[in-house]
N, C-alpha and C. Protein backbone atom coordinates (compact mmCIF):
# COMPACT_ATOMS: atom_id res chain seq x y z
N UNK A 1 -9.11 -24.79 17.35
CA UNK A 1 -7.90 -25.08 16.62
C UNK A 1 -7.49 -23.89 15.74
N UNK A 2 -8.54 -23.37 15.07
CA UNK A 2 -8.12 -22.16 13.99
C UNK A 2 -7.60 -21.03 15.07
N UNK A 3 -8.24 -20.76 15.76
CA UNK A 3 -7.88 -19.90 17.33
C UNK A 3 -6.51 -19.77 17.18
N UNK A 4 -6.27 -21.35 17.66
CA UNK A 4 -4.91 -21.23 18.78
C UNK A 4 -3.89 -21.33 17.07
N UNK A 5 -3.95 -21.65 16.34
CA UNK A 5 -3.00 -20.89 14.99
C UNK A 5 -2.55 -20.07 14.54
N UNK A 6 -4.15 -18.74 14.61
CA UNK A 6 -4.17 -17.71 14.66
C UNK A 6 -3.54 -16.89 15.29
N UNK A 7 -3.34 -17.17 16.53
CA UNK A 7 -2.35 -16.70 18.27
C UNK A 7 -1.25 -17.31 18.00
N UNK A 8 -0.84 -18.31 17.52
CA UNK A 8 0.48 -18.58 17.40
C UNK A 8 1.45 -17.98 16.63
N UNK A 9 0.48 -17.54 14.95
CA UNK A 9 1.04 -17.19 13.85
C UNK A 9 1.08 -15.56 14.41
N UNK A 10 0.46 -15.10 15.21
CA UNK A 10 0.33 -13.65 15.72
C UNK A 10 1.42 -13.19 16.61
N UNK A 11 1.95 -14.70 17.41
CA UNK A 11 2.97 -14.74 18.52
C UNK A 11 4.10 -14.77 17.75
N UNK A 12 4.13 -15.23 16.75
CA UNK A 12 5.47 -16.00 15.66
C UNK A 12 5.95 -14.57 15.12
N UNK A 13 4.94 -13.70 14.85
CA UNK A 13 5.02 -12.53 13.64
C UNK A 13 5.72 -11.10 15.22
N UNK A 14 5.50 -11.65 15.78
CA UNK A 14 5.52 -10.22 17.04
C UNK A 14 7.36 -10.36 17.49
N UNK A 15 7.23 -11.69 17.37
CA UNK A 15 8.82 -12.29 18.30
C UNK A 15 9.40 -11.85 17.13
N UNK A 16 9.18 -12.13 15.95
CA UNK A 16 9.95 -11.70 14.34
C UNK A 16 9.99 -9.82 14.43
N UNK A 17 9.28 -9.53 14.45
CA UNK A 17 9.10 -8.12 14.60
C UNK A 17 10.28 -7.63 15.32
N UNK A 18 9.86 -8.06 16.69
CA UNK A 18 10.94 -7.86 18.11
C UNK A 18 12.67 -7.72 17.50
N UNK A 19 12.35 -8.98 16.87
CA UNK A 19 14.33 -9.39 16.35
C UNK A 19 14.56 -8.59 15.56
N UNK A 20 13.66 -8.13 14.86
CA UNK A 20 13.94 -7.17 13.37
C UNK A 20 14.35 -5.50 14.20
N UNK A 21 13.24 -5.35 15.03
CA UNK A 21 13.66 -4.08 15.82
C UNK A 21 14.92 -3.86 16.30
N UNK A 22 15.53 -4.87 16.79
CA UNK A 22 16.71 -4.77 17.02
C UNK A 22 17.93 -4.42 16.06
N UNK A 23 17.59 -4.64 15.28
CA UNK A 23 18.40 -3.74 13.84
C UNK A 23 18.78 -2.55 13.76
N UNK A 24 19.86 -2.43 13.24
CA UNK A 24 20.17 -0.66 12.89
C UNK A 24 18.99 -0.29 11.98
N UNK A 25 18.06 0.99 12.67
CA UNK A 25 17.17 1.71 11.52
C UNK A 25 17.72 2.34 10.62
N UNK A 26 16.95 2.64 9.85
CA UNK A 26 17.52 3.30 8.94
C UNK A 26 16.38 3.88 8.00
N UNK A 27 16.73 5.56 8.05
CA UNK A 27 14.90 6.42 7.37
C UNK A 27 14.70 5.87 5.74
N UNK A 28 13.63 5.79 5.93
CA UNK A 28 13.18 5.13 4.69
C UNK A 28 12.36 6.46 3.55
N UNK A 29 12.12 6.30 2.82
CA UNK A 29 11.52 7.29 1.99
C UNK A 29 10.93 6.41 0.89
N UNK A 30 8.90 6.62 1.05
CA UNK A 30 8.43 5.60 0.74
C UNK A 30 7.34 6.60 -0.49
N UNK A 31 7.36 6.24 -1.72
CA UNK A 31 6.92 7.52 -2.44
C UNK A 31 5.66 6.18 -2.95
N UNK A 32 4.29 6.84 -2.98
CA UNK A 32 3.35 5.83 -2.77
C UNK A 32 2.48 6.53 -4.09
N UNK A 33 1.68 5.86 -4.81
CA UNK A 33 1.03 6.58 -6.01
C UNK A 33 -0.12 7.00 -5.64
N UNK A 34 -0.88 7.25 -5.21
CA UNK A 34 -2.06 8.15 -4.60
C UNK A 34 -2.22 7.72 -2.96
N UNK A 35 -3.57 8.56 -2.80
CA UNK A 35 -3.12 8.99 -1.21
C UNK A 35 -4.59 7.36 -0.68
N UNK A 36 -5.11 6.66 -1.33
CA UNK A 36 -5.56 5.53 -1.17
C UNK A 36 -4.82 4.66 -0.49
N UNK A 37 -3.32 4.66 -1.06
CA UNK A 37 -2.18 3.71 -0.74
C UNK A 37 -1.44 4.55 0.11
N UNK A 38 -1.56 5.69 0.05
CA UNK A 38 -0.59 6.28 1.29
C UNK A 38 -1.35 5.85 2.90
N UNK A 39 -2.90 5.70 2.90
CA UNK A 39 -3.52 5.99 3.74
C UNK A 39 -3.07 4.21 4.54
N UNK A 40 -2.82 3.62 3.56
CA UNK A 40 -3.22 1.56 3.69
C UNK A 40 -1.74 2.05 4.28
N UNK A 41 -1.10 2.27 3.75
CA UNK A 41 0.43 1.95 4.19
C UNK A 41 0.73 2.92 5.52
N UNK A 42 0.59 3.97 5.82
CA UNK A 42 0.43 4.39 6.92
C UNK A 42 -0.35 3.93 7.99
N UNK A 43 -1.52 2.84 8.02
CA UNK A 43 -1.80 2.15 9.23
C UNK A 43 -1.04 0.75 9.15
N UNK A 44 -0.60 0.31 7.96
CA UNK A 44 0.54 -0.72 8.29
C UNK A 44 1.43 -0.54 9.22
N UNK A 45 1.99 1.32 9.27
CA UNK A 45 3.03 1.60 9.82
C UNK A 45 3.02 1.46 11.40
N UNK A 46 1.55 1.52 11.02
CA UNK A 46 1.00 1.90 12.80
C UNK A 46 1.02 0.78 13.29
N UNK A 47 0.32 -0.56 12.60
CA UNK A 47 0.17 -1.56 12.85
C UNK A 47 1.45 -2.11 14.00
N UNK A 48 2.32 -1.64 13.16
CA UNK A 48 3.65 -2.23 14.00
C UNK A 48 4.24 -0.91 15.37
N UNK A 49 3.58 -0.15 15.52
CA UNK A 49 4.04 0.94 16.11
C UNK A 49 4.65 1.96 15.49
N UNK A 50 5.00 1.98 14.19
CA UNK A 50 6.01 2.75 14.19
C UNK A 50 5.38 4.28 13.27
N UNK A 51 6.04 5.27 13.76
CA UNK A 51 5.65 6.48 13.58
C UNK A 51 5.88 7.05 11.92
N UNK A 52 5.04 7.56 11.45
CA UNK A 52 5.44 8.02 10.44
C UNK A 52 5.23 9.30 10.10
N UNK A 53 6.42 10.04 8.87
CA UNK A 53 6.05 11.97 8.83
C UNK A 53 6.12 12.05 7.79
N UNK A 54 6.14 13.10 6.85
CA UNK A 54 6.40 13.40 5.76
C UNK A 54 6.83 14.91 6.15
N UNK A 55 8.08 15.63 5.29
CA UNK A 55 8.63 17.14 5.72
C UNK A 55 7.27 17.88 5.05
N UNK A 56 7.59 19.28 5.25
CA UNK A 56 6.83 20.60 5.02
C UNK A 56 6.46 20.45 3.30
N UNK A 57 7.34 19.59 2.61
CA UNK A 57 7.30 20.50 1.26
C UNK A 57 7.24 19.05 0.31
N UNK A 58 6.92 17.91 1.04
CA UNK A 58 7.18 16.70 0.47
C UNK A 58 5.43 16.74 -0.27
N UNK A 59 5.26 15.47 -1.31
CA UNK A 59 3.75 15.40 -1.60
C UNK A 59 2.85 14.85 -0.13
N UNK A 60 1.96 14.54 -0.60
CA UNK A 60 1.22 13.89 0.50
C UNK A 60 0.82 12.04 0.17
N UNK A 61 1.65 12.50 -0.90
CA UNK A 61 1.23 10.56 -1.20
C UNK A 61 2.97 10.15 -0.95
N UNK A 62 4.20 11.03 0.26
CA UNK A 62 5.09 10.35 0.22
C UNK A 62 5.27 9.96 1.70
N UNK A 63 5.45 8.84 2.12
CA UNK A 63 5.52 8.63 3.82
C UNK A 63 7.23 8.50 4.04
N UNK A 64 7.60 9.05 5.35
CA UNK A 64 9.02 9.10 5.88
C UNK A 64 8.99 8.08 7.08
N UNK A 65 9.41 7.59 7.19
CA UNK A 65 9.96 5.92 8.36
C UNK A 65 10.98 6.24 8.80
N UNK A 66 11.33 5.50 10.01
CA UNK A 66 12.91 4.54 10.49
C UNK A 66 12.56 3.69 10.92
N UNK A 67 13.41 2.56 10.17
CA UNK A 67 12.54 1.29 10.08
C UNK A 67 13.92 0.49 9.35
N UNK A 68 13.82 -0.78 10.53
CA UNK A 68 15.16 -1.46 10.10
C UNK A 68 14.92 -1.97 8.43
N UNK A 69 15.99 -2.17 7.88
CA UNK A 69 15.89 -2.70 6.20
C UNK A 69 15.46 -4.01 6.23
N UNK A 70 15.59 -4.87 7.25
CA UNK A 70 15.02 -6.33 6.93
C UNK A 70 13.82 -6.38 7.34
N UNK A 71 12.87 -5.33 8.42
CA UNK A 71 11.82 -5.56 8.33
C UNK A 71 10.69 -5.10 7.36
N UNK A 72 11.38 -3.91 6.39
CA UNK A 72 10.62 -3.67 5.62
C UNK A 72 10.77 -4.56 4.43
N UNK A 73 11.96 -5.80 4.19
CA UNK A 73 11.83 -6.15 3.00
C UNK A 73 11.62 -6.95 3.60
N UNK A 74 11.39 -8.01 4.39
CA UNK A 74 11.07 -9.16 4.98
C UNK A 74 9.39 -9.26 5.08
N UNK A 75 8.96 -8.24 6.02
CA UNK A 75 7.09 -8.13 6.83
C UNK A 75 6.62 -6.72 5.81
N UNK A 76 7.24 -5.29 6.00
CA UNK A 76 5.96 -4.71 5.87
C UNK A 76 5.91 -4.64 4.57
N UNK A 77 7.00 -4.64 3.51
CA UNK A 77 6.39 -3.95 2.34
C UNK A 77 5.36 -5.25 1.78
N UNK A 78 6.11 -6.51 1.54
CA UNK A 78 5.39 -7.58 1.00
C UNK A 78 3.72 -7.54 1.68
N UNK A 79 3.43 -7.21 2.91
CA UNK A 79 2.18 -7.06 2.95
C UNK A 79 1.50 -5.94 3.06
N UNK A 80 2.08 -4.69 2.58
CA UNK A 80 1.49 -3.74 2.23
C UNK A 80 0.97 -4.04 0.83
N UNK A 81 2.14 -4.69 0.09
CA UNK A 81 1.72 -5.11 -1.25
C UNK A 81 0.32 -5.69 -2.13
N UNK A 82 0.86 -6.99 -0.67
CA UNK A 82 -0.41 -7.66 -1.06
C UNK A 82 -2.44 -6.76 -0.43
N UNK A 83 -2.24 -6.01 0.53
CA UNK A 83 -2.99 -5.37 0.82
C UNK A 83 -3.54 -4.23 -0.16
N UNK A 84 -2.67 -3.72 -0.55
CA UNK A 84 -2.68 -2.66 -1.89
C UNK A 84 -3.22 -3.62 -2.90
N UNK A 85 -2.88 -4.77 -3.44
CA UNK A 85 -3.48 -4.91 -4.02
C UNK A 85 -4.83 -5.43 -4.55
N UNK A 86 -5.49 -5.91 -2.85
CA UNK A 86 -6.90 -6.12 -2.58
C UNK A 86 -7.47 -4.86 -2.49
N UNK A 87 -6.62 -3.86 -2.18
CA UNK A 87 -7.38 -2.64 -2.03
C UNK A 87 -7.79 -1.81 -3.86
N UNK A 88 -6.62 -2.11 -4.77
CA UNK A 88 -6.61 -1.72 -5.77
C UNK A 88 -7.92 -2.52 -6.65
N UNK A 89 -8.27 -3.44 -6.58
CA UNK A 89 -9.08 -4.78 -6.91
C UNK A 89 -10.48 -4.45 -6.59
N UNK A 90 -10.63 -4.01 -5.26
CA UNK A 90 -12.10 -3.18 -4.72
C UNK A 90 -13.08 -2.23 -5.06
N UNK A 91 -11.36 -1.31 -4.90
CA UNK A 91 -11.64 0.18 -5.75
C UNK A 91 -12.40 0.24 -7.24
N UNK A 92 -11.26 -0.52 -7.82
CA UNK A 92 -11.33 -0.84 -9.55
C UNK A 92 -13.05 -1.43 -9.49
N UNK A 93 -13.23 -2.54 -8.93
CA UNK A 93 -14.57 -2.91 -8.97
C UNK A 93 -15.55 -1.95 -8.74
N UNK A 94 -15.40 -1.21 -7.66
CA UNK A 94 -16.45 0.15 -7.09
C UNK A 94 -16.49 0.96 -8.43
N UNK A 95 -15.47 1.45 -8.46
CA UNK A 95 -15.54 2.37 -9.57
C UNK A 95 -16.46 1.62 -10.66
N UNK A 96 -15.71 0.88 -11.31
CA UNK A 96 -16.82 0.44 -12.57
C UNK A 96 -18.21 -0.05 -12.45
N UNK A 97 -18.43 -0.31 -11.34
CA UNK A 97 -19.98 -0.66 -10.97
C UNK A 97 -20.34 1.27 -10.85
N UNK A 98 -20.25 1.85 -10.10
CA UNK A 98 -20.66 2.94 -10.25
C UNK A 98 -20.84 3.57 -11.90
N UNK A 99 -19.81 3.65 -12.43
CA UNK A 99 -19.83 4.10 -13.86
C UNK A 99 -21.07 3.71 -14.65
N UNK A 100 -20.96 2.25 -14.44
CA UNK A 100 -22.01 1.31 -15.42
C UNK A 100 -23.46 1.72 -14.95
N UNK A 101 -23.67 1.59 -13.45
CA UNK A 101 -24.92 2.14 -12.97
C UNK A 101 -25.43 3.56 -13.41
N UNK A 102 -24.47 4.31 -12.99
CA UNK A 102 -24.57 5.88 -12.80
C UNK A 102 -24.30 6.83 -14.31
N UNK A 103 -23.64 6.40 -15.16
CA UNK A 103 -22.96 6.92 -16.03
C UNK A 103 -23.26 6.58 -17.06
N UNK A 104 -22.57 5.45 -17.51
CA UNK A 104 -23.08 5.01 -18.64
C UNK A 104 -22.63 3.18 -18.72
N UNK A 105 -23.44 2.46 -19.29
CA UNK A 105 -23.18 0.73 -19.23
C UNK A 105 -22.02 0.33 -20.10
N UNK A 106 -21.12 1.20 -21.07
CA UNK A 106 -20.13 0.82 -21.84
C UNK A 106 -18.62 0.79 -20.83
N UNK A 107 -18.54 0.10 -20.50
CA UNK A 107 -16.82 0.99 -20.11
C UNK A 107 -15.58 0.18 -20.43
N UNK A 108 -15.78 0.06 -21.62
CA UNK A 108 -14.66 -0.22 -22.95
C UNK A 108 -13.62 0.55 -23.40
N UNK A 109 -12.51 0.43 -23.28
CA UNK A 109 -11.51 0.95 -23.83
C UNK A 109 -11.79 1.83 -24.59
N UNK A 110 -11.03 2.71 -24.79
CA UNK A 110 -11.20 4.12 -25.99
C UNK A 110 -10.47 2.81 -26.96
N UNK A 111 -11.11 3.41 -28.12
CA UNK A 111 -10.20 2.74 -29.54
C UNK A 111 -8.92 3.56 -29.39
N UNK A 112 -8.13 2.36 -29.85
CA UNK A 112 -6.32 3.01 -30.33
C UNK A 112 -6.63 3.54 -31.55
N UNK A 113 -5.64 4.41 -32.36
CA UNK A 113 -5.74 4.60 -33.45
C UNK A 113 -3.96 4.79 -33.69
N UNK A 114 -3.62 4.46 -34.93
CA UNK A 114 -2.02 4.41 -35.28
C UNK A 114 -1.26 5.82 -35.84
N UNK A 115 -2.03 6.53 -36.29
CA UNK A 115 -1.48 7.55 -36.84
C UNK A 115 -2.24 9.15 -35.99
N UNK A 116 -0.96 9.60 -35.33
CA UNK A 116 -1.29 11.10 -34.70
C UNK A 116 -1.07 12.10 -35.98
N UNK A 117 -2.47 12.98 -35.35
CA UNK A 117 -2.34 14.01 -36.31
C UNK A 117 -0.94 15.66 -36.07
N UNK A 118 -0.81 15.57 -37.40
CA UNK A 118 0.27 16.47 -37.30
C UNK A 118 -0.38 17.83 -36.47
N UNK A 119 -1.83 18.11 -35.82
CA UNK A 119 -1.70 19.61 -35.28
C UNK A 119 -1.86 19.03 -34.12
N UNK A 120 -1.58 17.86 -33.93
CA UNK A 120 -1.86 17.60 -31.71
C UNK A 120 -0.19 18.00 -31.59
């Protein structure tokens, strides 16, 4: 039963895809905050087939598309989103387990303080 759901919701998402392809593309310019999330969102891209570049002089955390507008606000960004943010959640965990192990067991906020000194 979970199977044949799985294949359906897979069949449901492909035929959606299909209709969306049929859309006027249109290049997208996708500016991503490190290259963690450039890397997630570039096999999203793939996921669906679609090719992605960035020019000669662009960063490397920015990806270039053509890619109709309803499928990116409809399918990919919302689950790039949500992917990014299991991926962000992981990371964050890795990291601070490493720190605490490796580094040091505090990893508490720096104190705020209210008043900057006049020679910073």
């Amino acid at each position: 039963m979970r199977h044949q759901n799985r294949l359906s919701l897979a069949l449901l998402k492909r035929a959606h895809f299909q209709l969306l392809m049929v859309e006027v593309k249109l290049f997208f310019k996708f500016t991503l905050t490190d290259l963690w999330s450039q890397k997630l969102f570039v096999a999203s891209l793939r996921r669906y087939g679609i090719r992605s570049f960035r020019y000669s002089r662009q960063r490397h955390t920015t990806v270039m598309a053509v890619v109709p507008k309803t499928f990116v606000d409809e399918t990919l960004w919302p689950e790039f989103e949500e992917r990014n943010k299991t991926l962000r959640t992981y990371l964050d965990g890795v990291t601070t387990q490493m720190i605490k192990d490796g580094i040091y067991a505090d990893n508490s906020e720096p104190e705020i303080r209210q008043d900057i000194p006049e020679s910073l």
